[in-house]
Protein backbone atom coordinates (compact mmCIF):
# COMPACT_ATOMS: atom_id res chain seq x y z
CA UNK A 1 -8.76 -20.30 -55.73
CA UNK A 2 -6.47 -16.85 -55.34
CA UNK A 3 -6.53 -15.76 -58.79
CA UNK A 4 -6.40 -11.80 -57.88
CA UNK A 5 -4.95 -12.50 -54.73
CA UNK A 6 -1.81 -13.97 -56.74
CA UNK A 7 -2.03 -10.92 -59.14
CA UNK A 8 -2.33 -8.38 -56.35
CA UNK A 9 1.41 -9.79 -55.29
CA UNK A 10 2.61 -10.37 -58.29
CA UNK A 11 1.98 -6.70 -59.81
CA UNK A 12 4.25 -5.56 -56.67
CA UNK A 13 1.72 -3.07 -54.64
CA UNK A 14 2.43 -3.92 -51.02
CA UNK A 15 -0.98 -5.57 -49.59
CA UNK A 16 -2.41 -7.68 -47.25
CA UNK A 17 -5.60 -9.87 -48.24
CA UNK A 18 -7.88 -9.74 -45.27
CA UNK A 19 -10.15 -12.35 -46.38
CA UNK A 20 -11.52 -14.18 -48.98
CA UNK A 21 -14.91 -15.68 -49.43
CA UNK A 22 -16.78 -18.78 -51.60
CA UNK A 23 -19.04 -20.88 -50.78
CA UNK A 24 -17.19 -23.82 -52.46
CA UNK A 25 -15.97 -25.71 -50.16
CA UNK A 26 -13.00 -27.44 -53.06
CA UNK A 27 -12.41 -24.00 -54.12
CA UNK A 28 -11.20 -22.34 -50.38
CA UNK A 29 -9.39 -25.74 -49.72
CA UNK A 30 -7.37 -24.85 -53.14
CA UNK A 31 -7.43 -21.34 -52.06
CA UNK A 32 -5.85 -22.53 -48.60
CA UNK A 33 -3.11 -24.42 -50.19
CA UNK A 34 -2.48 -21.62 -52.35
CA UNK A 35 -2.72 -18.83 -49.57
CA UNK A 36 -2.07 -20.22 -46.38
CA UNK A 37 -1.92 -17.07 -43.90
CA UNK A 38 -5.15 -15.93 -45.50
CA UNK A 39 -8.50 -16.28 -43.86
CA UNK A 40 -10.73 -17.90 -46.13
CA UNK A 41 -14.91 -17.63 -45.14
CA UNK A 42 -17.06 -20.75 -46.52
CA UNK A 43 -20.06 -18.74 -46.47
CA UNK A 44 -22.48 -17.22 -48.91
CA UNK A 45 -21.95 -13.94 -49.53
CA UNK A 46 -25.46 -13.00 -49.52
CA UNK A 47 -25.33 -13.99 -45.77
CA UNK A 48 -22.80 -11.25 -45.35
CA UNK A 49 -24.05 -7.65 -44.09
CA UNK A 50 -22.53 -4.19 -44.26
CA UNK A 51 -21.53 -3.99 -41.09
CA UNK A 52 -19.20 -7.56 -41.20
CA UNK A 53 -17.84 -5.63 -44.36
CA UNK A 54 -17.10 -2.15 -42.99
CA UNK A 55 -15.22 -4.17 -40.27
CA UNK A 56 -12.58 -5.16 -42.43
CA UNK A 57 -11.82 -1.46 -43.43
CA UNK A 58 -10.32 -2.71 -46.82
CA UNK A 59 -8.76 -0.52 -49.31
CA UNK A 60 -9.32 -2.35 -51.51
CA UNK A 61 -12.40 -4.52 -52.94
CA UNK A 62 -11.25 -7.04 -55.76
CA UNK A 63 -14.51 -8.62 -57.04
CA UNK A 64 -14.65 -11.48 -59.97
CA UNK A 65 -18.64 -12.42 -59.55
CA UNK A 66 -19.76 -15.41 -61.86
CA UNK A 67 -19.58 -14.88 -65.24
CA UNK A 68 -22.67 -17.43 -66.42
CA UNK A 69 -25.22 -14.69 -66.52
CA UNK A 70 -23.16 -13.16 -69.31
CA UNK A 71 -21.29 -15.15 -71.08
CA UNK A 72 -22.01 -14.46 -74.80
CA UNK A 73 -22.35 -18.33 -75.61
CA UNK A 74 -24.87 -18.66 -72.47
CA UNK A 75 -28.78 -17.21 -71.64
CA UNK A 76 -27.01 -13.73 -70.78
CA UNK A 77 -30.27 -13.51 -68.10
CA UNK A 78 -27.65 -11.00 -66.26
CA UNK A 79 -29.69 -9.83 -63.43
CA UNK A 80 -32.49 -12.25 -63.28
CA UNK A 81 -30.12 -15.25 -63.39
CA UNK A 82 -29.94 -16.09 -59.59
CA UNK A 83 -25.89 -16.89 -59.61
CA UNK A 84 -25.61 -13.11 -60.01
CA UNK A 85 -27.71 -12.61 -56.43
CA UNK A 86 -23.98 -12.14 -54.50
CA UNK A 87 -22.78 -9.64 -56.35
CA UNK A 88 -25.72 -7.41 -56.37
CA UNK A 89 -26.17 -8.40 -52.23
CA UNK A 90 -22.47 -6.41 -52.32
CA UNK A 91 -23.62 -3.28 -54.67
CA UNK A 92 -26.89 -3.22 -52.26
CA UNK A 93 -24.40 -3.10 -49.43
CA UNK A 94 -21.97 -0.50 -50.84
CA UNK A 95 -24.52 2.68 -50.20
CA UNK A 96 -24.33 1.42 -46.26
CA UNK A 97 -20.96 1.37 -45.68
CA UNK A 98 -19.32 3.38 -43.26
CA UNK A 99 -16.26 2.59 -44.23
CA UNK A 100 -16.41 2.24 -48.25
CA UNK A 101 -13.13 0.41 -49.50
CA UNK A 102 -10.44 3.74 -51.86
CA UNK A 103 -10.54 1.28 -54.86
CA UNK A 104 -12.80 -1.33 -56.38
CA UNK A 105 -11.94 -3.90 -58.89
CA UNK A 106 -14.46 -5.99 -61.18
CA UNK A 107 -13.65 -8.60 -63.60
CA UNK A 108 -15.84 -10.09 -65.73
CA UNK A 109 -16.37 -11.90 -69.27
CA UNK A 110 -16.91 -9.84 -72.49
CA UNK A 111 -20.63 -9.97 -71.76
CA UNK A 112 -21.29 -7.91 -68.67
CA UNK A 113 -20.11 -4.85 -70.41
CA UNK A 114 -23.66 -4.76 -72.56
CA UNK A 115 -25.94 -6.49 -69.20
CA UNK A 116 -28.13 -4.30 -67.23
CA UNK A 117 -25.79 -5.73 -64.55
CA UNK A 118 -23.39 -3.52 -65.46
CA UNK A 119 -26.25 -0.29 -65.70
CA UNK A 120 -26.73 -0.60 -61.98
CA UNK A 121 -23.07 -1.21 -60.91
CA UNK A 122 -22.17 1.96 -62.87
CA UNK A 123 -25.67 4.13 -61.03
CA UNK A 124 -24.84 2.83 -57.86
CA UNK A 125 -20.84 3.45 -58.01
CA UNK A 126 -21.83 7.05 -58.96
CA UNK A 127 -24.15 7.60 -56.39
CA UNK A 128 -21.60 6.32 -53.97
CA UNK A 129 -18.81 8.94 -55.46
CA UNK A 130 -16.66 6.68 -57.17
CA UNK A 131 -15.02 7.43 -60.59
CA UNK A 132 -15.14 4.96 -63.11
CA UNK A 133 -13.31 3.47 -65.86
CA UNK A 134 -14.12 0.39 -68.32
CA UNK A 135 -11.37 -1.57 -70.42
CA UNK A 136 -11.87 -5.04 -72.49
CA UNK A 137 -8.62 -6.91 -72.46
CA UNK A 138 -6.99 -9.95 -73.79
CA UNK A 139 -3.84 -11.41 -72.36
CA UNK A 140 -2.02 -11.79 -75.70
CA UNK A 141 -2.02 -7.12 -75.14
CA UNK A 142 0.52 -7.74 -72.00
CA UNK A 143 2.40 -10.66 -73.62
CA UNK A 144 0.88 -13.99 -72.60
CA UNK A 145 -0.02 -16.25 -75.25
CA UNK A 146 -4.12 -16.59 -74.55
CA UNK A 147 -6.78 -15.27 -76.61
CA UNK A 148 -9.14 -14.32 -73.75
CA UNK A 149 -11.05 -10.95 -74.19
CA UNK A 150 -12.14 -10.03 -70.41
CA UNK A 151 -13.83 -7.09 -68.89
CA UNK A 152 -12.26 -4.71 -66.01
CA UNK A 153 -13.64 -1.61 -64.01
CA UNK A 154 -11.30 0.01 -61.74
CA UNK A 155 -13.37 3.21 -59.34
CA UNK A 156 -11.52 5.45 -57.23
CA UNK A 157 -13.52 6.26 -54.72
CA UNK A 158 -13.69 10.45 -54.71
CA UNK A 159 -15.57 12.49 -52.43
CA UNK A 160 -16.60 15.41 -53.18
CA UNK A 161 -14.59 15.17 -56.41
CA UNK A 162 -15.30 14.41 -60.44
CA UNK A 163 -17.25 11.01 -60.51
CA UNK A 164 -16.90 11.29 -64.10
CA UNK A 165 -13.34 10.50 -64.07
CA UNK A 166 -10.87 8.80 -62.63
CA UNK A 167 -7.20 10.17 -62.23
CA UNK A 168 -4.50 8.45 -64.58
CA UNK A 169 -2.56 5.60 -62.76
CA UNK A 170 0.53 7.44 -63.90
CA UNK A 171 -0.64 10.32 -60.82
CA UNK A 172 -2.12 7.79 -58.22
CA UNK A 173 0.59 5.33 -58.05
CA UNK A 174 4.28 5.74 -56.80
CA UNK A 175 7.40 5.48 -59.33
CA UNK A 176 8.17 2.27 -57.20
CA UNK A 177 4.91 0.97 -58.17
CA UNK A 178 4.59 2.59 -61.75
CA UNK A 179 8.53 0.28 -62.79
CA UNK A 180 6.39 -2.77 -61.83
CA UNK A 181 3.55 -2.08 -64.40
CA UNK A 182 4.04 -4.69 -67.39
CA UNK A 183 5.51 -3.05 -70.75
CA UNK A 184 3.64 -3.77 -73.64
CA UNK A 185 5.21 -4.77 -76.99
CA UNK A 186 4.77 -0.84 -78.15
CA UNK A 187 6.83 -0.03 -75.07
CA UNK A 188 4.61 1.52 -73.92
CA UNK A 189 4.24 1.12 -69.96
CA UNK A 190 0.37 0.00 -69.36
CA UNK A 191 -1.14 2.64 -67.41
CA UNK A 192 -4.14 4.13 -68.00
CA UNK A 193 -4.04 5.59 -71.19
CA UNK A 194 -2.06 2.86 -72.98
CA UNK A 195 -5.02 0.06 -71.55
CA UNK A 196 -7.49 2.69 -73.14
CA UNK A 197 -5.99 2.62 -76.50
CA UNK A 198 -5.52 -1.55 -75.99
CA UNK A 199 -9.28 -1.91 -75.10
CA UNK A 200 -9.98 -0.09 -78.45
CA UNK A 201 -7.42 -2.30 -80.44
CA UNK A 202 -9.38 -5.72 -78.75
CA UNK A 203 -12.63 -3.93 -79.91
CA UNK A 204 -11.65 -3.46 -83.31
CA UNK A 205 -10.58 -7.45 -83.68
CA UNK A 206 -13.33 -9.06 -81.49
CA UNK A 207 -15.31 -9.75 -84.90
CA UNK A 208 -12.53 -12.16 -86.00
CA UNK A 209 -11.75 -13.68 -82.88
CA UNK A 210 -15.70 -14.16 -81.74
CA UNK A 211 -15.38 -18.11 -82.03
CA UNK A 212 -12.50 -18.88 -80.04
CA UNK A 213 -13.09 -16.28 -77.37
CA UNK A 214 -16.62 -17.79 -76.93
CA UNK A 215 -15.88 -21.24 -76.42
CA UNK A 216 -12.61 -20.04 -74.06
CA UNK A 217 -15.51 -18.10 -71.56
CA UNK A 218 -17.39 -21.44 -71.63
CA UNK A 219 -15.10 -23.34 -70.59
């Protein structure tokens, strides 16, 4: 329905959604009504190949695949569950592109951080010379009042360069762009460093907050 598309303007980085794809067909209308000068593809993405994607030539890839196959209150058949086939049709794809997107985003539920799901996103980003980084983070960090522990990677594609890491949003992004950046209640601004030390804070309370944040990813 536009979820990142509405974040991607809201954060304040100039960009330009070249398309968006589900196979829902309620979903794209809401997405429609939400978005209207975006194309939006009813299609599956499995049907999609590398070449349709390397026609696009987009920066940027933002990528929230379903989250059943991991969700801690569900199966967690990651892989083997066939509502993750799309996503993996996309990391099959990635190796073939000829023109690979600079930045890639993944969300997910607390869940995919432990699936072998996540093994072969990480071998095949590294084999395709991106740099990676990993956060779990609930809203409540930046301010807004829900309890919802989620999972991000962010990779920078880097070639030639240090797949091992990924250069501090502080260097990458523009002072214009860094003054957008929400400030967290330390006061801290929340680049790289400060989500680092926020994913570590979630980590240390997930124990006490297990019930609730299990029956918000089911729902």
């Amino acid at each position: 329905i536009g979820g990142m598309h509405f974040a991607a303007k809201a954060c304040g980085v100039p960009c330009e959604v070249a398309s968006a794809f589900d196979i829902n067909p309620i979903a794209n209308d809401v997405y429609r009504h939400n978005f209207k000068d975006t194309a939006v593809s009813s299609r599956n993405i499995e049907s999609i190949s590398a070449e349709e994607l390397d026609n696009y030539r987009a920066d940027v890839f933002l990528m929230s695949p379903p989250c059943q196959p991991y969700t801690r209150q569900g199966l967690q058949a990651g892989s083997s569950d066939p509502r993750s086939r799309s996503f993996l049709v996309l990391l099959d794809a990635l190796p073939n592109l000829q023109n690979p997107p600079r930045y890639i985003l993944i969300e997910n539920v607390k869940g995919f951080d432990t699936s072998e799901t996540r093994a072969e996103t990480i071998r095949v980003l590294h084999s395709c010379s991106y740099a990676v980084e990993e956060y779990l983070i609930s809203p409540r960090q930046c301010g807004i009042p829900n309890s919802r522990l989620r999972y991000y990677l962010l990779a920078t594609h880097v070639p030639g360069g240090d797949t091992g890491t990924l250069p501090s949003l502080d260097a990458a992004l523009s002072q214009d762009v860094l003054i957008t950046l929400p400030v967290l209640s330390s006061g801290l601004l929340a680049s790289s460093a400060t989500l680092r030390h926020a994913s570590q804070s979630v980590a240390a309370s997930t124990a006490a907050e297990a019930s609730g944040e299990e029956r918000s990813a089911s729902s």
